[in-house]
C-alpha atoms as a PDB file:
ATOM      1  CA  UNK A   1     120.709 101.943  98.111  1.00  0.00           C
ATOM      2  CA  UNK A   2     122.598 101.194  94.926  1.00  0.00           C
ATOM      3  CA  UNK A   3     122.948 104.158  92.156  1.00  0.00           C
ATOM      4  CA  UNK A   4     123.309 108.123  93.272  1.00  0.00           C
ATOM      5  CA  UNK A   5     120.306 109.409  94.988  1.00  0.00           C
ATOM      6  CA  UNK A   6     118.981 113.084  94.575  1.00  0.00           C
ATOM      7  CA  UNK A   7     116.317 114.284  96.378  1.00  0.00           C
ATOM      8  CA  UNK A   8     113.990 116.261  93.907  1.00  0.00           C
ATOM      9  CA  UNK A   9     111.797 118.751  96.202  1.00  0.00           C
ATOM     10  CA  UNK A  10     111.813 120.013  99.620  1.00  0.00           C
ATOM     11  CA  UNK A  11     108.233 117.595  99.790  1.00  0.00           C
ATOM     12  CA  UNK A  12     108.191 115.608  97.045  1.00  0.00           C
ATOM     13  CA  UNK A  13     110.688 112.988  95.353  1.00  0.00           C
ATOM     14  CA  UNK A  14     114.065 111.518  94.996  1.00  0.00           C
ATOM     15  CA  UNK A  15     115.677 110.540  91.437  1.00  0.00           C
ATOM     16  CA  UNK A  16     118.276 107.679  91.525  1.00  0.00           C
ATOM     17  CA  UNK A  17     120.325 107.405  88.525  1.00  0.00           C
ATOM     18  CA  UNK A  18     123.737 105.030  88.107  1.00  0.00           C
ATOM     19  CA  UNK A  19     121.742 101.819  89.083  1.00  0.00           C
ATOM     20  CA  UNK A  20     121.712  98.541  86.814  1.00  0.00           C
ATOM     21  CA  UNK A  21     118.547  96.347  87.374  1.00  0.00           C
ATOM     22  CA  UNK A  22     120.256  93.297  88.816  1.00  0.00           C
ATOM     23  CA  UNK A  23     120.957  95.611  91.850  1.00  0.00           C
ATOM     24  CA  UNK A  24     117.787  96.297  92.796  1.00  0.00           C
ATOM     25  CA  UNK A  25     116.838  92.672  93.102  1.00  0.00           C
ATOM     26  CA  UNK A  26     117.598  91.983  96.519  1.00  0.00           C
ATOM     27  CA  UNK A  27     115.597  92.086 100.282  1.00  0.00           C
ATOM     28  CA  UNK A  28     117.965  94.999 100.948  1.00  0.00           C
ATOM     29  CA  UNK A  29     117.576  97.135  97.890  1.00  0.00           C
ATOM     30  CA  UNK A  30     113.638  96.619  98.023  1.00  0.00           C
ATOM     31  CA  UNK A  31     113.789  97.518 101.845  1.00  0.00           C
ATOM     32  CA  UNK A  32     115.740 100.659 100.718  1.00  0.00           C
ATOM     33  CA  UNK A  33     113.512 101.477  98.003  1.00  0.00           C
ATOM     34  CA  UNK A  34     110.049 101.233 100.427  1.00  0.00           C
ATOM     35  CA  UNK A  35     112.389 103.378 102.949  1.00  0.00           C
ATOM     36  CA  UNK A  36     112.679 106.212 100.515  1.00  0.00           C
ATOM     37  CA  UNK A  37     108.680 105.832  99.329  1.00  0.00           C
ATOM     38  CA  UNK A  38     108.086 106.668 103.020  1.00  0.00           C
ATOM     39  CA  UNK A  39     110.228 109.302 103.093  1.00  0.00           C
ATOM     40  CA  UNK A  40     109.435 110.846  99.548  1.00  0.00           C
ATOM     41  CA  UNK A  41     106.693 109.695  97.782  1.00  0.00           C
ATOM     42  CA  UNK A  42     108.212 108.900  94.246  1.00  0.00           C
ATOM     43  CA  UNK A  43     111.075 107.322  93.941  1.00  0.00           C
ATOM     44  CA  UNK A  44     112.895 107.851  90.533  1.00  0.00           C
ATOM     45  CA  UNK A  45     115.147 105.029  88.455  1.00  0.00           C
ATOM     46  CA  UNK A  46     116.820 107.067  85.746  1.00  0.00           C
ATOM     47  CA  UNK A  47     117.903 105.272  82.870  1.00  0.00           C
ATOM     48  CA  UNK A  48     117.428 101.586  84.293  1.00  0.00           C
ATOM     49  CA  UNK A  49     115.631  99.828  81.121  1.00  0.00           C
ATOM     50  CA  UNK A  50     114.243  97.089  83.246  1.00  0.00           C
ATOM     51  CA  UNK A  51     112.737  93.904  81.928  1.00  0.00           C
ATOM     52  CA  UNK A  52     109.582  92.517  82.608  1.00  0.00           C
ATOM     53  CA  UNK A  53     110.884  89.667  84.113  1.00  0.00           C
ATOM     54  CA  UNK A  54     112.658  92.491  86.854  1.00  0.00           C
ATOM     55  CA  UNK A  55     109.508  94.083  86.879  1.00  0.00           C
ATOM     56  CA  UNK A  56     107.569  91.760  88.142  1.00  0.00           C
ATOM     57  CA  UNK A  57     110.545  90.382  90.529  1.00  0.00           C
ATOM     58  CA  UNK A  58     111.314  93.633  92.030  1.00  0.00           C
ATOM     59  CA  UNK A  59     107.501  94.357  92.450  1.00  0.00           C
ATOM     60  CA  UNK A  60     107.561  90.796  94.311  1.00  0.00           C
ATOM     61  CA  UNK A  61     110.079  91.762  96.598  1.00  0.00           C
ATOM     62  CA  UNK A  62     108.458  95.131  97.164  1.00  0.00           C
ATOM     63  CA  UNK A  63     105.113  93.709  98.404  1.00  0.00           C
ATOM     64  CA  UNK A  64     102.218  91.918  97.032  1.00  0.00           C
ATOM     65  CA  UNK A  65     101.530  92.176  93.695  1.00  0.00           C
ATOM     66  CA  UNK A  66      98.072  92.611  92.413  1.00  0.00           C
ATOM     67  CA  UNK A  67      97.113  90.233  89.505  1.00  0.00           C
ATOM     68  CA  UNK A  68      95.742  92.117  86.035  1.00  0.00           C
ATOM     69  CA  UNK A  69      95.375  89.184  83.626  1.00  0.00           C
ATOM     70  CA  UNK A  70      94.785  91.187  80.353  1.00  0.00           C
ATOM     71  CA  UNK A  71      96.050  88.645  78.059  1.00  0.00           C
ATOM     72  CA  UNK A  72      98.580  91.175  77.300  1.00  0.00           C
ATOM     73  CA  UNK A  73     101.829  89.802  78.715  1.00  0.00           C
ATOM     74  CA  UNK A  74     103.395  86.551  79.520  1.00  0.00           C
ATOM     75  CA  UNK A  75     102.875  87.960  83.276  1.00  0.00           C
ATOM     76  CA  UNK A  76      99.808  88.956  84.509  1.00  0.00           C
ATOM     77  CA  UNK A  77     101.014  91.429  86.877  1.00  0.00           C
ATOM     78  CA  UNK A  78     101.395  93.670  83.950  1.00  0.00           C
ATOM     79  CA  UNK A  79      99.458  96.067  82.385  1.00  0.00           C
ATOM     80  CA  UNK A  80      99.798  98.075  79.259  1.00  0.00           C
ATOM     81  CA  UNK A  81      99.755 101.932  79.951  1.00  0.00           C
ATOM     82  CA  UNK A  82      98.595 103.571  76.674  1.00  0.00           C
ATOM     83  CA  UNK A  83      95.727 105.053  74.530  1.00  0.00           C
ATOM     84  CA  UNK A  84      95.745 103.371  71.712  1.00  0.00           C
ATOM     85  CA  UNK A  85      93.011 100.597  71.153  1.00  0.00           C
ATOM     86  CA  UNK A  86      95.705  98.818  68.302  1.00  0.00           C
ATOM     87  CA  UNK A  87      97.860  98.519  71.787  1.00  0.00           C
ATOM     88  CA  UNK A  88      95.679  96.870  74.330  1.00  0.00           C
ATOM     89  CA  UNK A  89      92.100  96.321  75.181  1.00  0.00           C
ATOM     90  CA  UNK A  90      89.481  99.323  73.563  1.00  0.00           C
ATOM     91  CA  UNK A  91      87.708 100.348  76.552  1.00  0.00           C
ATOM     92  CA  UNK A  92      90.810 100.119  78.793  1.00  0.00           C
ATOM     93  CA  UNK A  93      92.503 102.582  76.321  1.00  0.00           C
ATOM     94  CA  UNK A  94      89.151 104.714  76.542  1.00  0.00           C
ATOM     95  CA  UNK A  95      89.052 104.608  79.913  1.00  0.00           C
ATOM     96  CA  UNK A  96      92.858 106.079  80.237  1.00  0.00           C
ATOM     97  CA  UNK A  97      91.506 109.509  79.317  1.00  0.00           C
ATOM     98  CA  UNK A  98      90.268 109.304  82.872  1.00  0.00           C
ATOM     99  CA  UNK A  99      94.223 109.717  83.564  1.00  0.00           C
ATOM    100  CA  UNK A 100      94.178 113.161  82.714  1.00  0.00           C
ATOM    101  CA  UNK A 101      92.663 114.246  85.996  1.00  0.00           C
ATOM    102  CA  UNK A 102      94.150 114.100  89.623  1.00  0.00           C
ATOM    103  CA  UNK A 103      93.154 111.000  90.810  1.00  0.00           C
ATOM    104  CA  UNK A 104      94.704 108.151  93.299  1.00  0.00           C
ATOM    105  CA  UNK A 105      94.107 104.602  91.913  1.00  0.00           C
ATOM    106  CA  UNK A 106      91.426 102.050  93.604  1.00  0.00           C
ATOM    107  CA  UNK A 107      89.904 105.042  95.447  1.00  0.00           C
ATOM    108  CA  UNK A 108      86.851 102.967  95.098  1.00  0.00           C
ATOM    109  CA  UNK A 109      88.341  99.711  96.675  1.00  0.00           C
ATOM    110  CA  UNK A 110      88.334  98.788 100.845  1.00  0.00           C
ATOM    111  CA  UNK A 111      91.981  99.299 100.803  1.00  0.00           C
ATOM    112  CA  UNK A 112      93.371 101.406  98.410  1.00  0.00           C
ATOM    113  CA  UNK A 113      96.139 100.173  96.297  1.00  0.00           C
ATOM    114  CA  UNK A 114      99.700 100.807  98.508  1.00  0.00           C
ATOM    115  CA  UNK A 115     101.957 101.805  95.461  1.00  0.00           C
ATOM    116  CA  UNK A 116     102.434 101.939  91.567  1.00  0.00           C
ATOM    117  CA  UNK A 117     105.457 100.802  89.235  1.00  0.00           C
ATOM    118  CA  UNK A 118     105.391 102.313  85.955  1.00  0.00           C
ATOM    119  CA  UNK A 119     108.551 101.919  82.974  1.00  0.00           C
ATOM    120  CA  UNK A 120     108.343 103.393  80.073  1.00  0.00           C
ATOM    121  CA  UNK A 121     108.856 101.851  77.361  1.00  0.00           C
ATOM    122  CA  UNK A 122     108.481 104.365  74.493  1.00  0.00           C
ATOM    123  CA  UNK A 123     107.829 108.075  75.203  1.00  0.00           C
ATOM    124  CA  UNK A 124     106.710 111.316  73.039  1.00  0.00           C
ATOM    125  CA  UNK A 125     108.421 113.856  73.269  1.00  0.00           C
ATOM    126  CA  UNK A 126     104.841 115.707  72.494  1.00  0.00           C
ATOM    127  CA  UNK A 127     103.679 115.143  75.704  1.00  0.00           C
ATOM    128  CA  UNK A 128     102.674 112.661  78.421  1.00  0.00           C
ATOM    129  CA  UNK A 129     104.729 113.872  81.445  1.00  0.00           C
ATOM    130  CA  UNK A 130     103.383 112.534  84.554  1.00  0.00           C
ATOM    131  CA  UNK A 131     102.656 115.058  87.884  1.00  0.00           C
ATOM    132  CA  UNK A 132     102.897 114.029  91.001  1.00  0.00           C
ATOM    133  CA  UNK A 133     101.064 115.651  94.845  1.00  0.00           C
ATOM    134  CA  UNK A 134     101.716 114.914  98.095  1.00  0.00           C
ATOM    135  CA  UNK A 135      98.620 115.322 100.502  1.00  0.00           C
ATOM    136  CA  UNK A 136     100.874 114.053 103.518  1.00  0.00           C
ATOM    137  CA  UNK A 137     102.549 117.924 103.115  1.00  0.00           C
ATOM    138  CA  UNK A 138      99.761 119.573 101.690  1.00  0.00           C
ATOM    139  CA  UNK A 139      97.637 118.093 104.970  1.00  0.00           C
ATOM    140  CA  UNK A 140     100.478 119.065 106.986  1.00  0.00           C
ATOM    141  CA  UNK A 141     100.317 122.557 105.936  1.00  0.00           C
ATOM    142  CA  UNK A 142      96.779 123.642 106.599  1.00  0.00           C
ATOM    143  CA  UNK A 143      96.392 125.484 109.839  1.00  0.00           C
ATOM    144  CA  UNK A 144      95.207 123.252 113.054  1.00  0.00           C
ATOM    145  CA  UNK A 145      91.951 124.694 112.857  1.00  0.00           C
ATOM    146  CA  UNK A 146      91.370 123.721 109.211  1.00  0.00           C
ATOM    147  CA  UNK A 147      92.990 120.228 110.120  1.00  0.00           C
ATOM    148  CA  UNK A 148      90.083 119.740 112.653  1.00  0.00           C
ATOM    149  CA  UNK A 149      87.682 120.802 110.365  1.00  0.00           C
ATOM    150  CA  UNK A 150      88.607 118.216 107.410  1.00  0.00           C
ATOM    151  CA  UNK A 151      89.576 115.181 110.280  1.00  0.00           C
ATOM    152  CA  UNK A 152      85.797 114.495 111.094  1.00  0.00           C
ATOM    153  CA  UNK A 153      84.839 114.355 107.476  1.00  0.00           C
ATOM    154  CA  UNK A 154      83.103 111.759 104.960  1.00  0.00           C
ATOM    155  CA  UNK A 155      83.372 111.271 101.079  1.00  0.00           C
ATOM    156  CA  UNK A 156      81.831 109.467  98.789  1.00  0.00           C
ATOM    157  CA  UNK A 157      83.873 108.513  96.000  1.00  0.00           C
ATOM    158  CA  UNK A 158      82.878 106.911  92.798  1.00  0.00           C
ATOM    159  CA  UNK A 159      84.275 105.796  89.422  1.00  0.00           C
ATOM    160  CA  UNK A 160      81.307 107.519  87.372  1.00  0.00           C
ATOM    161  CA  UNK A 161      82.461 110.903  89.038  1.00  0.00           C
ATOM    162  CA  UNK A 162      86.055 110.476  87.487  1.00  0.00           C
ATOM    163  CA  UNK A 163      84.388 109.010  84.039  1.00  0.00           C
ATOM    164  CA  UNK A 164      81.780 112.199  83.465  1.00  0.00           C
ATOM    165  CA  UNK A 165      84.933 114.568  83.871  1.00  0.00           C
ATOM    166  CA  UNK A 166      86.907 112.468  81.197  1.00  0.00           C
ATOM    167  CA  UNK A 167      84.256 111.508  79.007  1.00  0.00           C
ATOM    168  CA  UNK A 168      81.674 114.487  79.581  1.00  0.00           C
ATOM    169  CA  UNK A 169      79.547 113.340  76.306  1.00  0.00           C
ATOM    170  CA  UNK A 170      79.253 109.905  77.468  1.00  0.00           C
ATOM    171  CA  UNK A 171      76.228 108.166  76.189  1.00  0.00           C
ATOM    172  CA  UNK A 172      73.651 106.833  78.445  1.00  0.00           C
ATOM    173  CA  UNK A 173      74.616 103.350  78.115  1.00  0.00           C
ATOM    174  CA  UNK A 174      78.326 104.122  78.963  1.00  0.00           C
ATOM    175  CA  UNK A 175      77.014 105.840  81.983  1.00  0.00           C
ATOM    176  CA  UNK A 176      75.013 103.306  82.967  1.00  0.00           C
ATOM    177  CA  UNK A 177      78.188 100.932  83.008  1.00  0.00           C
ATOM    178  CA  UNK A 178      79.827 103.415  85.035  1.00  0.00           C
ATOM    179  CA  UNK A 179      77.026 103.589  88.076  1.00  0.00           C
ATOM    180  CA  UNK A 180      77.210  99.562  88.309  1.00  0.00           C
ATOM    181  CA  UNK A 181      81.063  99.998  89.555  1.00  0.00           C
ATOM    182  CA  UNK A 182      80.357 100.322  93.362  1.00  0.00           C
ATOM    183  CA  UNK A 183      81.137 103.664  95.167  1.00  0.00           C
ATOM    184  CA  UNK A 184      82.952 103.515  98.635  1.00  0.00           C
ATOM    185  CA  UNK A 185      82.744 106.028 101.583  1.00  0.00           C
ATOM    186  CA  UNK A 186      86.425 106.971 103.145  1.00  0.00           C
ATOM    187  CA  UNK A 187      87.198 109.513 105.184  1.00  0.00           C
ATOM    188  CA  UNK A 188      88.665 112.690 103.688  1.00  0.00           C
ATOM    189  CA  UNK A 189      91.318 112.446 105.742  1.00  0.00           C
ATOM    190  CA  UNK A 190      93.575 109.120 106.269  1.00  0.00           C
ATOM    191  CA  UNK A 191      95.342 108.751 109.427  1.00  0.00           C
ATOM    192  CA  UNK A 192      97.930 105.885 109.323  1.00  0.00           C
ATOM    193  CA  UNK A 193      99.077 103.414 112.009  1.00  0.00           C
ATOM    194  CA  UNK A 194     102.397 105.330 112.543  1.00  0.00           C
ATOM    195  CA  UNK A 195     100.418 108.713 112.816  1.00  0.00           C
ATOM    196  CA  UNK A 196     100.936 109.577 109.555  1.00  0.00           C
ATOM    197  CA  UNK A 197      98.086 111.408 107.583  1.00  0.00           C
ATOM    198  CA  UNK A 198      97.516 112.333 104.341  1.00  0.00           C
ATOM    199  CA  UNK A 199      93.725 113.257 102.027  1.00  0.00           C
ATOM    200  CA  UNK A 200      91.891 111.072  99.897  1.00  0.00           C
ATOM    201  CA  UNK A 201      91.082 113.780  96.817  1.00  0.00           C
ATOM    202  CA  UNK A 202      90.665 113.906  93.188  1.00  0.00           C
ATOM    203  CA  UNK A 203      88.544 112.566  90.581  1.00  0.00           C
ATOM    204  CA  UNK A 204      86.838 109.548  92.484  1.00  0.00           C
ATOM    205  CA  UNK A 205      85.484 112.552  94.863  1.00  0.00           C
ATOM    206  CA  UNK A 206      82.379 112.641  94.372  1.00  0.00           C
ATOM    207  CA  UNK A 207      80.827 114.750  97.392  1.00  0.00           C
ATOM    208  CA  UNK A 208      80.676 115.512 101.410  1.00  0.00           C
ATOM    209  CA  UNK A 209      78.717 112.887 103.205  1.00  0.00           C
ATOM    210  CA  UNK A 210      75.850 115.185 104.902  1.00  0.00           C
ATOM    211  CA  UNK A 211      76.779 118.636 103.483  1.00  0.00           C
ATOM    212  CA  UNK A 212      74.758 119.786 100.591  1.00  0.00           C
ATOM    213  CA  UNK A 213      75.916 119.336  97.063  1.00  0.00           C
ATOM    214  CA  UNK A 214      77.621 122.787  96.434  1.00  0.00           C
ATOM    215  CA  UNK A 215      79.040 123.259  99.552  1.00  0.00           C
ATOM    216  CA  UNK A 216      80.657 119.994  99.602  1.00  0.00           C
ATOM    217  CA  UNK A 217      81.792 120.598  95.920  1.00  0.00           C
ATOM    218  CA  UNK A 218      83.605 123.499  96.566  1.00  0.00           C
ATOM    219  CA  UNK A 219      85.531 122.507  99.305  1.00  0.00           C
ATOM    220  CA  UNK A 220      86.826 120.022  97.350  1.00  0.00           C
ATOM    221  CA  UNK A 221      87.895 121.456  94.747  1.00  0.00           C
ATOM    222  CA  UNK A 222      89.479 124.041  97.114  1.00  0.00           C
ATOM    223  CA  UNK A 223      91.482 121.316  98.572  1.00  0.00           C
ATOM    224  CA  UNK A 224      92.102 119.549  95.519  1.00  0.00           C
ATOM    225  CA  UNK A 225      94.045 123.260  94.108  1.00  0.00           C
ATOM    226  CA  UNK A 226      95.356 123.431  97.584  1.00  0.00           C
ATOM    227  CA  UNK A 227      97.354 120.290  97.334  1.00  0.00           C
ATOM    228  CA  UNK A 228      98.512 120.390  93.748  1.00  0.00           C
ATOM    229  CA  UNK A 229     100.013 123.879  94.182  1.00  0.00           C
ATOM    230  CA  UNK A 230     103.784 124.330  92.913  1.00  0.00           C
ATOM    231  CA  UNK A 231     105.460 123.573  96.373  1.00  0.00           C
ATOM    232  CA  UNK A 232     103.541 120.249  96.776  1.00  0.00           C
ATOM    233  CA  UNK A 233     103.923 119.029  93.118  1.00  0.00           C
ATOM    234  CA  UNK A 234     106.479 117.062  90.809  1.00  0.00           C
ATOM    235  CA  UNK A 235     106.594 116.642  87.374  1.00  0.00           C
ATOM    236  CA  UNK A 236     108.583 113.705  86.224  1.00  0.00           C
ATOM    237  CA  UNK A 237     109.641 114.266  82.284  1.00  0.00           C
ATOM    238  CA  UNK A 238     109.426 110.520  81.169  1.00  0.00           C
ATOM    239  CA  UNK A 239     113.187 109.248  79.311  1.00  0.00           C
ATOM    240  CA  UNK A 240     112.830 105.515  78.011  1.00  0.00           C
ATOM    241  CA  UNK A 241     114.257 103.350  80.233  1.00  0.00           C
ATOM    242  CA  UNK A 242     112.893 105.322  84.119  1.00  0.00           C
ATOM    243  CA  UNK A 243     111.004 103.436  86.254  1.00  0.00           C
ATOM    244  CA  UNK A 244     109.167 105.421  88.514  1.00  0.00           C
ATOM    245  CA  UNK A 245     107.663 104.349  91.904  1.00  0.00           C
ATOM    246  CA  UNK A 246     105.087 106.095  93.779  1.00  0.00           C
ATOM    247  CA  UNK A 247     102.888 105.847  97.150  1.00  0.00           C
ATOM    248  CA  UNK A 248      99.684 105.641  95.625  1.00  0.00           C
ATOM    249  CA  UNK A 249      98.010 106.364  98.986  1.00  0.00           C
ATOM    250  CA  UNK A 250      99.298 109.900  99.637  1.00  0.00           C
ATOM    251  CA  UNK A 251     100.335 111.205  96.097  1.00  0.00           C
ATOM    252  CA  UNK A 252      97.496 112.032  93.770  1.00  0.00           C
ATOM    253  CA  UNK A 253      99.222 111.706  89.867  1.00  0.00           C
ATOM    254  CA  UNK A 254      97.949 112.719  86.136  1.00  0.00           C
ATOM    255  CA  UNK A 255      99.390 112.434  83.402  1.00  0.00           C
ATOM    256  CA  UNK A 256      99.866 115.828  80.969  1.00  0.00           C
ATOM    257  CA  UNK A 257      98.073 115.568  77.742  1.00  0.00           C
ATOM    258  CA  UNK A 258      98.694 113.529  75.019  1.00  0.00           C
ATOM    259  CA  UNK A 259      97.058 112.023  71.812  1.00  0.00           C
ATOM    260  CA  UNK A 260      95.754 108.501  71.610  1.00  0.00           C
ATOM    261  CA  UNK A 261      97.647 108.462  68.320  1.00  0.00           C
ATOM    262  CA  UNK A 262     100.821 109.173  70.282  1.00  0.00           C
ATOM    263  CA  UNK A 263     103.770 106.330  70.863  1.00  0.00           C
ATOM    264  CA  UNK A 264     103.965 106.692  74.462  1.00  0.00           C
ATOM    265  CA  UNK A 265     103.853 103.480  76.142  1.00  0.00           C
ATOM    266  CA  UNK A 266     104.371 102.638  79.709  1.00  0.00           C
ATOM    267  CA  UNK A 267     104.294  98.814  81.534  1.00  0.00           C
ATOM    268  CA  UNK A 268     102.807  98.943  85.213  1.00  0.00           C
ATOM    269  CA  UNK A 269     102.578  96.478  88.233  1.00  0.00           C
ATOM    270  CA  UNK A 270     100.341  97.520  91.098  1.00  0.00           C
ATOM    271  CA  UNK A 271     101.298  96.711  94.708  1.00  0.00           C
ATOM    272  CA  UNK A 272      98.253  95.384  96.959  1.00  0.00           C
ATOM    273  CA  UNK A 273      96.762  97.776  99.619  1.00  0.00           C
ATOM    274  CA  UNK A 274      98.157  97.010 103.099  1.00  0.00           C
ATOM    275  CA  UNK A 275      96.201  99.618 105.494  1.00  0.00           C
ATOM    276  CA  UNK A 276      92.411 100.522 105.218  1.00  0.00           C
ATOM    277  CA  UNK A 277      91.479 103.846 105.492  1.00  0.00           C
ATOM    278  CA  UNK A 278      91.083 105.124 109.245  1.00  0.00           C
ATOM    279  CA  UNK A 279      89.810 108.610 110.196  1.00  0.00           C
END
């Protein structure tokens, strides 16, 4: 792998600094890079100021990308990460205050988006750090008995669950437009081909399938605190220039508050599920 790697937690992350973008255009530096996602979660380029144009290329060589035509970019593989409506589309930018929560993207999808690229192009110092938590370790770390407990398990997840906790005051149009996103049932816990498993938590999750409203509520949100506790978490302070890769499929992510005033501004390409959810 080119650059200095250092891994960040005992569960979570590596940061690679010394690397120039050219570098990581090759089969071998992309194999390296989905090497240390398996191994870590988020992968960290310090300092790398990559283009577009090596966005979207190393994205390419990383797997497929999904296409997000905002009208935005010359390449529709990228999206504009910010809250201000002057910066990209109005309701996208209202819908980012959805980030704010634990939440893993396309929770809602068949197969849940594999990974996440995200630059940043301009960052405030104000705020807008971005956590990170594994569920692979925070799975691994329940007792056996608990494990067999959550591996038989059904949720429902659905976007208007994450929406009412970002936009509590929501009209009753807006949460109209919110029920007419389908919901999807996963199980709460994912077990992967290689064995692998991790939890599907956070925002999207709405309730238990079977178990009665509170019940199912609270063991969520027990597992939810379980998960993001210290010795599961990372919190990457954003410099202009990182790129930061995660594995959207076992690290939930949030981003710390900021205002939709503030300059922060982040580009993103999206790599395409590659494994459906399997109990």
């Amino acid at each position: 792998m080119p650059g200095t790697a250092h891994p960040l937690t005992e569960t979570v992350g590596i940061e690679i600094t010394g690397c120039r973008p050219a570098e990581l255009l090759t089969l071998d530096a992309a194999a390296d890079t989905r090497s240390a996602l398996d191994r870590h979660g988020v992968v960290i380029y310090r300092d790398l100021h990559i283009s577009d144009d090596e966005l979207v290329d190393f994205s390419r060589l990383l797997g497929t990308v999904v296409l997000q035509p905002t009208g935005e970019h010359n390449h529709p593989e990228i999206q504009t990460i910010t809250m201000d409506p002057n910066k990209t589309n109005a309701l996208l930018a209202s819908y980012r205050q959805g980030n704010f929560h634990w939440h893993i993207d396309g929770a809602t999808e068949s197969i849940p988006q594999k990974a996440t690229l995200l630059t940043a192009r301009e960052i405030d110092p104000a705020g807008g750090d971005t956590e990170f938590a594994t569920t692979y370790a925070a799975y691994s770390a329940l007792s056996e008995s608990e494990q067999r407990e959550l591996d038989s398990l059904q949720v429902l997840h659905s976007f208007a669950q994450a929406q009412s906790l970002a936009n509590p005051d929501a009209t009753e149009p807006e949460r109209a437009s919110w029920d007419r996103v389908p919901t999807r049932v996963h199980p709460l816990v994912w077990t992967r081909r290689n064995g692998r498993k991790s939890m599907l938590l956070g925002a999207t999750a709405q309730e238990i399938v079977g178990w009665p409203a509170s019940k199912g509520r609270a063991l969520l949100d027990k597992l939810l605190a379980w998960s993001t506790q210290p010795r599961f978490t990372l919190r990457q302070k954003w410099q202009k220039g990182d790129l930061v890769i995660w594995d959207n499929t076992g690290m939930l992510h949030r981003a710390l508050h900021f205002e939709p005033t503030s300059v922060r501004l982040l580009h993103r390409t999206t790599l395409a599920g590659e494994e459906s959810v399997q109990g």
